[in-house]
N, C-alpha and C. Protein backbone atom coordinates (compact mmCIF):
# COMPACT_ATOMS: atom_id res chain seq x y z
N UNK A 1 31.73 3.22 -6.75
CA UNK A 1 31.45 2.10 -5.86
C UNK A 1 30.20 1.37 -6.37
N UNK A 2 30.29 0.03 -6.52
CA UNK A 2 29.11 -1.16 -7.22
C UNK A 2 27.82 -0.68 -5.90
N UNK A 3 26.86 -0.57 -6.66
CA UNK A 3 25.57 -0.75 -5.76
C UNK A 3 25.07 -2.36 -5.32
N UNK A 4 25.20 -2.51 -3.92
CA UNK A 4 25.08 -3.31 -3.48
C UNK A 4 23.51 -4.41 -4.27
N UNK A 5 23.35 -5.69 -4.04
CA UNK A 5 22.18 -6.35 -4.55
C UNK A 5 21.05 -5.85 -4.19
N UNK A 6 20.69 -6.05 -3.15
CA UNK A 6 19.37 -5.15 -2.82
C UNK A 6 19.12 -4.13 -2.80
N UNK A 7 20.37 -3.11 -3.00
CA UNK A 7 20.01 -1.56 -3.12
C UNK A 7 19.58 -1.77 -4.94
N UNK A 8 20.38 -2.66 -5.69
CA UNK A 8 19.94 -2.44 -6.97
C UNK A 8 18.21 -2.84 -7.32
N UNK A 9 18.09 -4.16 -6.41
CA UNK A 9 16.37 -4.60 -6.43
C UNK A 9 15.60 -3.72 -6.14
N UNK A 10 15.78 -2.67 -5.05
CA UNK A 10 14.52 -2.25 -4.45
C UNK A 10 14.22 -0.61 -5.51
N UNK A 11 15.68 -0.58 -6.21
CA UNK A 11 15.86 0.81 -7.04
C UNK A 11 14.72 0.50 -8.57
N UNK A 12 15.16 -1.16 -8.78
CA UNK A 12 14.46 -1.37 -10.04
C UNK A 12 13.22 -1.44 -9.61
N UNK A 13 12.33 -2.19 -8.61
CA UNK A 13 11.28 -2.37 -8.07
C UNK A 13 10.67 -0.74 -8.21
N UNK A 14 11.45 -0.05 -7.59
CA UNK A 14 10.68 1.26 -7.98
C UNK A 14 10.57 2.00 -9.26
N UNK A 15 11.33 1.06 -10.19
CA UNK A 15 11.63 2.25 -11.73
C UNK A 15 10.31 1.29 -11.86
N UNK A 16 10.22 0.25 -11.82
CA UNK A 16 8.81 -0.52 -12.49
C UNK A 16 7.61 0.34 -12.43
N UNK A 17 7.76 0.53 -10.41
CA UNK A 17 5.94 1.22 -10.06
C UNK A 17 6.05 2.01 -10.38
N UNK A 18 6.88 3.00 -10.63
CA UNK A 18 6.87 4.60 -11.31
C UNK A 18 6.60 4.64 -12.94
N UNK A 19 7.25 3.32 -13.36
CA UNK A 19 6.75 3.29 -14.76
C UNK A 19 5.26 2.89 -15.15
N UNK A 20 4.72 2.07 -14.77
CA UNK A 20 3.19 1.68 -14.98
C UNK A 20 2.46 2.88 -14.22
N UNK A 21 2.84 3.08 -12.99
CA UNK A 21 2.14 4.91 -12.54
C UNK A 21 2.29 5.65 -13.25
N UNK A 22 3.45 6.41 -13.66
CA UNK A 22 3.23 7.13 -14.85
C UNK A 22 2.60 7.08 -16.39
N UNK A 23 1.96 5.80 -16.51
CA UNK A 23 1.20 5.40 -17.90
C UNK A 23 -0.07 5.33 -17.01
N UNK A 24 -0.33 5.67 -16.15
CA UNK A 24 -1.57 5.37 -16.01
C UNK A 24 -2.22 4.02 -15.08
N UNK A 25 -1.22 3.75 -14.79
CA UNK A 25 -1.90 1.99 -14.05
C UNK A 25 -1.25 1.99 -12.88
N UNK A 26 -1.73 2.30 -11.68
CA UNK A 26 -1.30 2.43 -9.92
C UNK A 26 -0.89 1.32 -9.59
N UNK A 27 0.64 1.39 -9.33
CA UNK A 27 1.52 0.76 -8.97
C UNK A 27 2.31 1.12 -7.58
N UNK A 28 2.84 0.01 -6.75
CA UNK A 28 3.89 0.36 -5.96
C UNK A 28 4.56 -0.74 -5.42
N UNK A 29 6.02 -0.47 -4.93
CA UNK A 29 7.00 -1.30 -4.62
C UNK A 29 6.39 -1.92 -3.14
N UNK A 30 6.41 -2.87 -3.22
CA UNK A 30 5.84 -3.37 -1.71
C UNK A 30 7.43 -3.43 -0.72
N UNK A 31 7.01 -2.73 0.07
CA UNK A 31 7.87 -2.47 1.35
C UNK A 31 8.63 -3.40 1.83
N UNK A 32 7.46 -4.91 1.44
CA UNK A 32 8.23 -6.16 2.30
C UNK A 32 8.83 -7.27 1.28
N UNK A 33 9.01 -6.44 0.37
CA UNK A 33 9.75 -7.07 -0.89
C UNK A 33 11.24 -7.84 -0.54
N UNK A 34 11.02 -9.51 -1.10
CA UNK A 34 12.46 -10.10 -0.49
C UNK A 34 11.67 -10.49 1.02
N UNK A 35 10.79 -10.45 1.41
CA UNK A 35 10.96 -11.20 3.24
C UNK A 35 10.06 -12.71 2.75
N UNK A 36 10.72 -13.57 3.35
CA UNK A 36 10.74 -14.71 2.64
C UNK A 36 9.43 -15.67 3.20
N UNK A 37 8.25 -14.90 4.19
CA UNK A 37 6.71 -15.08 4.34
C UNK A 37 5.80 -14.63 3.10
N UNK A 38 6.43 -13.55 2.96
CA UNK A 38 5.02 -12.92 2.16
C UNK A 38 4.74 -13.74 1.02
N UNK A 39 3.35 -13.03 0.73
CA UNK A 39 2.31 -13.65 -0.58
C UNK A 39 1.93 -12.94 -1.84
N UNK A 40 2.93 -11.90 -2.23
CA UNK A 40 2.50 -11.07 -2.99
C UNK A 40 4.21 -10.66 -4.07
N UNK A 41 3.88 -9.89 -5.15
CA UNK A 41 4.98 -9.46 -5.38
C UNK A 41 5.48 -7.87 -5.29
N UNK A 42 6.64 -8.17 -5.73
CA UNK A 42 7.93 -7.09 -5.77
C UNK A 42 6.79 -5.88 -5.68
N UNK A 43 6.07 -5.69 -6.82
CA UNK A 43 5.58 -4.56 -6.80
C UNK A 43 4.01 -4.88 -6.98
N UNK A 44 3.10 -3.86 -5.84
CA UNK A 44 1.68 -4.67 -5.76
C UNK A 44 0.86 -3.56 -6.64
N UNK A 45 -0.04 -3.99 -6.96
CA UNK A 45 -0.72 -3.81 -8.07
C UNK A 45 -2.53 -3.81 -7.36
N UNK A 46 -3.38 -3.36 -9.00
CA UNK A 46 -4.60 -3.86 -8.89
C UNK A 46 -5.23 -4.86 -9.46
N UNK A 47 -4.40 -5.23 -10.15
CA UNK A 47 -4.32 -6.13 -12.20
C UNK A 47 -4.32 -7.27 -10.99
N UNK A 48 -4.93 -8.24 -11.92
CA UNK A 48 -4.77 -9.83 -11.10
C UNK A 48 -3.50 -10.09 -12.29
N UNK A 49 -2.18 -9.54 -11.27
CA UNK A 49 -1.15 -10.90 -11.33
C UNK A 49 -0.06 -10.36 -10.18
N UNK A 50 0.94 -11.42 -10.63
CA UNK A 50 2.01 -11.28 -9.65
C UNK A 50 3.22 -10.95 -9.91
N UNK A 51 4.00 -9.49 -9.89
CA UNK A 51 4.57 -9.16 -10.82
C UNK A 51 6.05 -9.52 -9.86
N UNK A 52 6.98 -10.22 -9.91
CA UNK A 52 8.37 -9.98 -9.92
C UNK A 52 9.44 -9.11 -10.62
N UNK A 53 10.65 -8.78 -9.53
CA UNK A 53 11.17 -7.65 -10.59
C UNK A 53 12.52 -8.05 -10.21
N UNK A 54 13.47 -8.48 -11.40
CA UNK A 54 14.39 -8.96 -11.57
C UNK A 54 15.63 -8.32 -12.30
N UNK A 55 16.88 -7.25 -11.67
CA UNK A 55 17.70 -6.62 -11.96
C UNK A 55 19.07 -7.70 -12.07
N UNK A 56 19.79 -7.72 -13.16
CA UNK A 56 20.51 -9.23 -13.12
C UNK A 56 21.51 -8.69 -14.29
N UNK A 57 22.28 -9.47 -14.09
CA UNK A 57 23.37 -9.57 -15.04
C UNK A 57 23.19 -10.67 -16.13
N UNK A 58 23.00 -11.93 -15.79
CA UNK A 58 22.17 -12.86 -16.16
C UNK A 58 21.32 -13.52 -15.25
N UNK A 59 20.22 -14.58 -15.75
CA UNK A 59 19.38 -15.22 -15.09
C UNK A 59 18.86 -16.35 -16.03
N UNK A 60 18.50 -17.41 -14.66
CA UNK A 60 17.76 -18.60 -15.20
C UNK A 60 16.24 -18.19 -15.20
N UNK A 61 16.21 -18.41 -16.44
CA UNK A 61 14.70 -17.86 -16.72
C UNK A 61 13.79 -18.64 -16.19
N UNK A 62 13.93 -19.85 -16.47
CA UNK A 62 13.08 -21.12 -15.99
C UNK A 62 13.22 -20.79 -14.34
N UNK A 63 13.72 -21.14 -13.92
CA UNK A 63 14.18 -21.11 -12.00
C UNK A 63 13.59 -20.21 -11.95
N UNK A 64 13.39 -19.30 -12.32
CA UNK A 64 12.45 -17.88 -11.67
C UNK A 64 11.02 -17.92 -12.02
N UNK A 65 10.83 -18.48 -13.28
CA UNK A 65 9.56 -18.66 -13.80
C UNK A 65 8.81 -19.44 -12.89
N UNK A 66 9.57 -20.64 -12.82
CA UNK A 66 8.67 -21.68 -11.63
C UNK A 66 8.77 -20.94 -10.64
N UNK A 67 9.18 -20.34 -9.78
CA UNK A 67 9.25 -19.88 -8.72
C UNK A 67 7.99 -19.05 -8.63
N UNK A 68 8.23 -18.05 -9.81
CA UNK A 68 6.64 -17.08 -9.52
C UNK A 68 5.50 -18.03 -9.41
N UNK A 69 5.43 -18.98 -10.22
CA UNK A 69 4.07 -19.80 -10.47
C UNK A 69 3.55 -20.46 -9.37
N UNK A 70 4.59 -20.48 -8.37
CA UNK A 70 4.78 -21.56 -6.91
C UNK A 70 3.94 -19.99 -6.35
N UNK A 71 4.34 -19.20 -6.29
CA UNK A 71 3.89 -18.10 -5.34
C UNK A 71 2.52 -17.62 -6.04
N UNK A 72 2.35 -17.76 -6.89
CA UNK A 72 1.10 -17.16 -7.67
C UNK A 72 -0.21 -18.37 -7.17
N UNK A 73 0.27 -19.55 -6.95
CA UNK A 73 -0.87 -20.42 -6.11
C UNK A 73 -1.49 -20.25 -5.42
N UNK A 74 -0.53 -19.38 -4.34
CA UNK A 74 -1.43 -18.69 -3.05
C UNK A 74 -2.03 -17.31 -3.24
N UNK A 75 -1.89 -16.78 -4.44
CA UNK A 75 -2.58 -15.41 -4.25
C UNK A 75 -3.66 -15.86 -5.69
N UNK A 76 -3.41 -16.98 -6.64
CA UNK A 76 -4.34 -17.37 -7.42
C UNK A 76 -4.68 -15.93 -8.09
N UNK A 77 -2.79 -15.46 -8.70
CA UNK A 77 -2.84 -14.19 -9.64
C UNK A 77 -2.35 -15.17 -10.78
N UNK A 78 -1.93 -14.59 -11.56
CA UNK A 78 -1.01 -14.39 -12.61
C UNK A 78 0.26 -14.41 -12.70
N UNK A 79 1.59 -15.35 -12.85
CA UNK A 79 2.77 -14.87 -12.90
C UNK A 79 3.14 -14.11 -13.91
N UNK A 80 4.31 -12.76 -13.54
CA UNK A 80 4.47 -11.82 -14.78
C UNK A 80 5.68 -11.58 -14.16
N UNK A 81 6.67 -11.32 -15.12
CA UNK A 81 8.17 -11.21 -14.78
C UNK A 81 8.90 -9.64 -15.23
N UNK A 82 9.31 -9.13 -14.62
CA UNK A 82 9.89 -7.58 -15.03
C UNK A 82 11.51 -8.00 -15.20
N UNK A 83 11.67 -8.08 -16.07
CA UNK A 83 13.83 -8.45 -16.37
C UNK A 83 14.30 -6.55 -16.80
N UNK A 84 15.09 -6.79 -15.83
CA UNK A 84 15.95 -5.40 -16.50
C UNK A 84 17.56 -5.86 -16.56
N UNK A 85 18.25 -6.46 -17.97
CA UNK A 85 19.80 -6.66 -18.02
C UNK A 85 20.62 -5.48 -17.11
N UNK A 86 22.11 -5.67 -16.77
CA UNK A 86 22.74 -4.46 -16.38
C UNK A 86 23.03 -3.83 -17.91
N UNK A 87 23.07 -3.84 -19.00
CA UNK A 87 23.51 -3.35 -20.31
C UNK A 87 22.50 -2.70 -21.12
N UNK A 88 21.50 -2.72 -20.72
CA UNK A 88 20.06 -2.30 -20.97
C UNK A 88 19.88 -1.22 -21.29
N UNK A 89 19.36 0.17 -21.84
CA UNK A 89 19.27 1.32 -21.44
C UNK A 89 18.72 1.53 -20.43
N UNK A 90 19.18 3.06 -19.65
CA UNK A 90 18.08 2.91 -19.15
C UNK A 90 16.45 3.33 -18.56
N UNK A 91 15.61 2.76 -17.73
CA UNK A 91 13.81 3.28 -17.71
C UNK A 91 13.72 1.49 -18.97
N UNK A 92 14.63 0.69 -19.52
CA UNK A 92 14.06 -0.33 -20.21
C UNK A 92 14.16 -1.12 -19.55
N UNK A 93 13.22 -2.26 -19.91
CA UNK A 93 12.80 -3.79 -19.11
C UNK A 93 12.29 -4.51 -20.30
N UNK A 94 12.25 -6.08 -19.58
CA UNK A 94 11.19 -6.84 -20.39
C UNK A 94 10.34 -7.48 -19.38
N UNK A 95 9.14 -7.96 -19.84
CA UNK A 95 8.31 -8.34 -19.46
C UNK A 95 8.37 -9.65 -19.76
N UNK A 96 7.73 -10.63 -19.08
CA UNK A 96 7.59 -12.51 -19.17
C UNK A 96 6.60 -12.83 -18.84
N UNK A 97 5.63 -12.99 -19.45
CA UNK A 97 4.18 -13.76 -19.01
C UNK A 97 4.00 -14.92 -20.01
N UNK A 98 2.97 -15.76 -19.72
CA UNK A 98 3.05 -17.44 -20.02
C UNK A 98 1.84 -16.92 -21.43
N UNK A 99 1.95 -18.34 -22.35
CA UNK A 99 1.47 -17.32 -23.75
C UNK A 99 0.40 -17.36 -23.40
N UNK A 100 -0.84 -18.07 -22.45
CA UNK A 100 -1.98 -18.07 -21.97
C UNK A 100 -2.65 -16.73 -21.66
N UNK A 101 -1.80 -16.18 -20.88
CA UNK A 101 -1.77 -14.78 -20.23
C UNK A 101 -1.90 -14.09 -21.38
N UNK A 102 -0.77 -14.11 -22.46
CA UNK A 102 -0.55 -13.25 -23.46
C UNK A 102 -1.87 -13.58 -24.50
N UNK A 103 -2.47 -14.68 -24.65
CA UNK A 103 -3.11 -14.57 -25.39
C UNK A 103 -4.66 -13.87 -25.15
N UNK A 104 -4.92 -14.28 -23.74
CA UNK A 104 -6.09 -13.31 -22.65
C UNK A 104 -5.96 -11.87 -23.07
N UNK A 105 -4.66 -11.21 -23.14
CA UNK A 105 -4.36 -9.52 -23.38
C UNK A 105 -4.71 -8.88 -24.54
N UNK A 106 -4.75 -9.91 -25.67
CA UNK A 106 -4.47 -9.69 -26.81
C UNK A 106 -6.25 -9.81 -27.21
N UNK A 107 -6.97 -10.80 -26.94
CA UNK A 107 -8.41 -11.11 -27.07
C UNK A 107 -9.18 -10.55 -25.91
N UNK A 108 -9.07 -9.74 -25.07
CA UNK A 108 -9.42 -9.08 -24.05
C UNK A 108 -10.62 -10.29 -22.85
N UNK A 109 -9.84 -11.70 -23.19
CA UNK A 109 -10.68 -12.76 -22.32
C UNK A 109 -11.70 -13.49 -23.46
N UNK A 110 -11.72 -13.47 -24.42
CA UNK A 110 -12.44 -13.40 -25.08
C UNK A 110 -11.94 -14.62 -26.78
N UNK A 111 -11.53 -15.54 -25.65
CA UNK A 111 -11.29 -17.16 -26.81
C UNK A 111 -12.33 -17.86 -27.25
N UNK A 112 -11.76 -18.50 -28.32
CA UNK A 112 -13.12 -19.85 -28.85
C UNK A 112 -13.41 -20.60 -28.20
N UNK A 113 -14.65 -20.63 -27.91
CA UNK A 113 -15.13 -22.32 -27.30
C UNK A 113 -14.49 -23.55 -27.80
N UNK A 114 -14.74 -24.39 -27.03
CA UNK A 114 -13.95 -25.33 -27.34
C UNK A 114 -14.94 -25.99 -28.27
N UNK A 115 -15.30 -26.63 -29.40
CA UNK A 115 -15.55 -26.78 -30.42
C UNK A 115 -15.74 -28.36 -30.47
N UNK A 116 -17.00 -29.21 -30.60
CA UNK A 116 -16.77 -30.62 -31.23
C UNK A 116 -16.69 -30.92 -32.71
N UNK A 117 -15.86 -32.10 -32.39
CA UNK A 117 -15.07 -32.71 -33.58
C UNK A 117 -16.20 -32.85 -35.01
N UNK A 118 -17.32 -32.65 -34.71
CA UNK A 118 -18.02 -32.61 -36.36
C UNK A 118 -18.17 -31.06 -36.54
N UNK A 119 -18.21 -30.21 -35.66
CA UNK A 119 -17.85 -28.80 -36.12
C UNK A 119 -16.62 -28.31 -36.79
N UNK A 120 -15.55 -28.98 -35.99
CA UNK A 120 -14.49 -28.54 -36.67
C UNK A 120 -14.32 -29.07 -38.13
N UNK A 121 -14.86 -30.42 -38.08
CA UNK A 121 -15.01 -30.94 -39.61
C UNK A 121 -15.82 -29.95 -41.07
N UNK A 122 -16.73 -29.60 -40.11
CA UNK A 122 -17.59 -28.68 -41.06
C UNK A 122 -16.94 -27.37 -41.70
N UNK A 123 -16.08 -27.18 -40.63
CA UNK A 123 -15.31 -25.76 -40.79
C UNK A 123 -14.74 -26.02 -41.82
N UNK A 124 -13.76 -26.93 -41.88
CA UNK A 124 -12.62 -27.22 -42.45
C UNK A 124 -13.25 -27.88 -43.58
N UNK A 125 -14.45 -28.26 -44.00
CA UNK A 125 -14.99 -28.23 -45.18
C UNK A 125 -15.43 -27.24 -46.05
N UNK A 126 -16.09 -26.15 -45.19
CA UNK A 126 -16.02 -24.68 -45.69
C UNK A 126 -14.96 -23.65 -46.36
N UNK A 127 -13.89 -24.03 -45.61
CA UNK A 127 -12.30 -23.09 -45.82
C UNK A 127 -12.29 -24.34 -47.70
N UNK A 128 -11.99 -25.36 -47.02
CA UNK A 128 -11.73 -26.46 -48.65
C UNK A 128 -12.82 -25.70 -49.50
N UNK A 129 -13.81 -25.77 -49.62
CA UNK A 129 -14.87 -25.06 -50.22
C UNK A 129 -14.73 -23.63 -51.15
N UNK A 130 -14.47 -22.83 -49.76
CA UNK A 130 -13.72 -21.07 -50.22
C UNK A 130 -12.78 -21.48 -50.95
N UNK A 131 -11.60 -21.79 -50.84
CA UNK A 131 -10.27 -22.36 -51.96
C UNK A 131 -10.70 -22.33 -52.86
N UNK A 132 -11.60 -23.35 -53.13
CA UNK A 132 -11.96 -23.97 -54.45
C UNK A 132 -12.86 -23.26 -55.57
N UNK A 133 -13.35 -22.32 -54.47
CA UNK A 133 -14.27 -21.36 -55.24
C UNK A 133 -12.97 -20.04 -55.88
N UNK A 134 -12.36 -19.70 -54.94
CA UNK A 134 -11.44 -18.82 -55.21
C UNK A 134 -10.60 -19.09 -56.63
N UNK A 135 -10.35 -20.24 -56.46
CA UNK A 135 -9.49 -20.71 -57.75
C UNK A 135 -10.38 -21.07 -59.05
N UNK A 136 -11.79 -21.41 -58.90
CA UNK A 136 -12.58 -21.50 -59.82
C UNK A 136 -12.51 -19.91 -60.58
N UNK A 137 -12.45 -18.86 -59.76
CA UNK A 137 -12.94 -17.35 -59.99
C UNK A 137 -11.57 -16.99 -60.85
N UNK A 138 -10.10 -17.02 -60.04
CA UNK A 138 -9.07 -17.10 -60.23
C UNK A 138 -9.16 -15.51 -59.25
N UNK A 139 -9.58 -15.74 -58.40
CA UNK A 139 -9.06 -15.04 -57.36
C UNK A 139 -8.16 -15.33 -56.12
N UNK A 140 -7.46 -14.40 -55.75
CA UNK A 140 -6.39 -14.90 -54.71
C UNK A 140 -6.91 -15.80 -53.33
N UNK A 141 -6.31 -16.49 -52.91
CA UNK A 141 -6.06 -17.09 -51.45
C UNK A 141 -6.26 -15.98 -50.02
């Protein structure tokens, strides 16, 4: 017998919090997951974002994307998307965050200033510079 839609949501909602709990990062399925007031997501967290959790056969990625971003206004988190296909193995998912987000994770908050236009000139006279020296030496690029 097919598991009904929301018995499959609230099953994945919990493989999520059990998965980030078990690595170490306290997670849980919020109770009032699906009631169409609340301000938070599928599964609540301590991390500033807003995690949705999406069990699907297919999906519009976009339509859901905006959707988190609409709800992430009022809690002024993070949208982050949990996809689990039905064909998937399974305990697997993917994750969807905006490359902003991704690039914050990766530099731990920690980007370039924003830079004026005779700096960047200077730079980019330096790199021309290195080249030129490199190839004077006949050393590599």
């Amino acid at each position: 017998m097919p598991i009904n839609s929301k018995k499959k949501g609230n099953k994945f909602e919990n493989q999520v919090a059990n998965f980030f709990t078990d690595n170490g990062i306290k997670m849980s399925r919020d109770s009032a997951s699906g009631a169409g007031t609340r301000e938070k997501g599928d599964v609540s967290n301590s991390q500033n974002f807003h995690l949705e959790c999406k069990a699907v056969k297919k999906i519009n990625l976009l339509k859901v994307w905006n959707k988190a971003k609409v709800e992430c206004k009022k809690t002024h988190n993070k949208p982050v998307l949990a996809i689990r296909f039905d064909n998937m193995p399974e305990g697997e998912f993917l994750i969807t965050i905006s490359n902003d987000h991704f690039l914050e994770l990766l530099t731990g908050g920690q980007t370039m200033p924003e830079m004026d236009i005779k700096n960047k000139y200077k730079i980019q006279r330096l790199v021309d510079a290195a080249k030129e020296l490199l190839k004077i030496y006949n050393l590599k690029e």
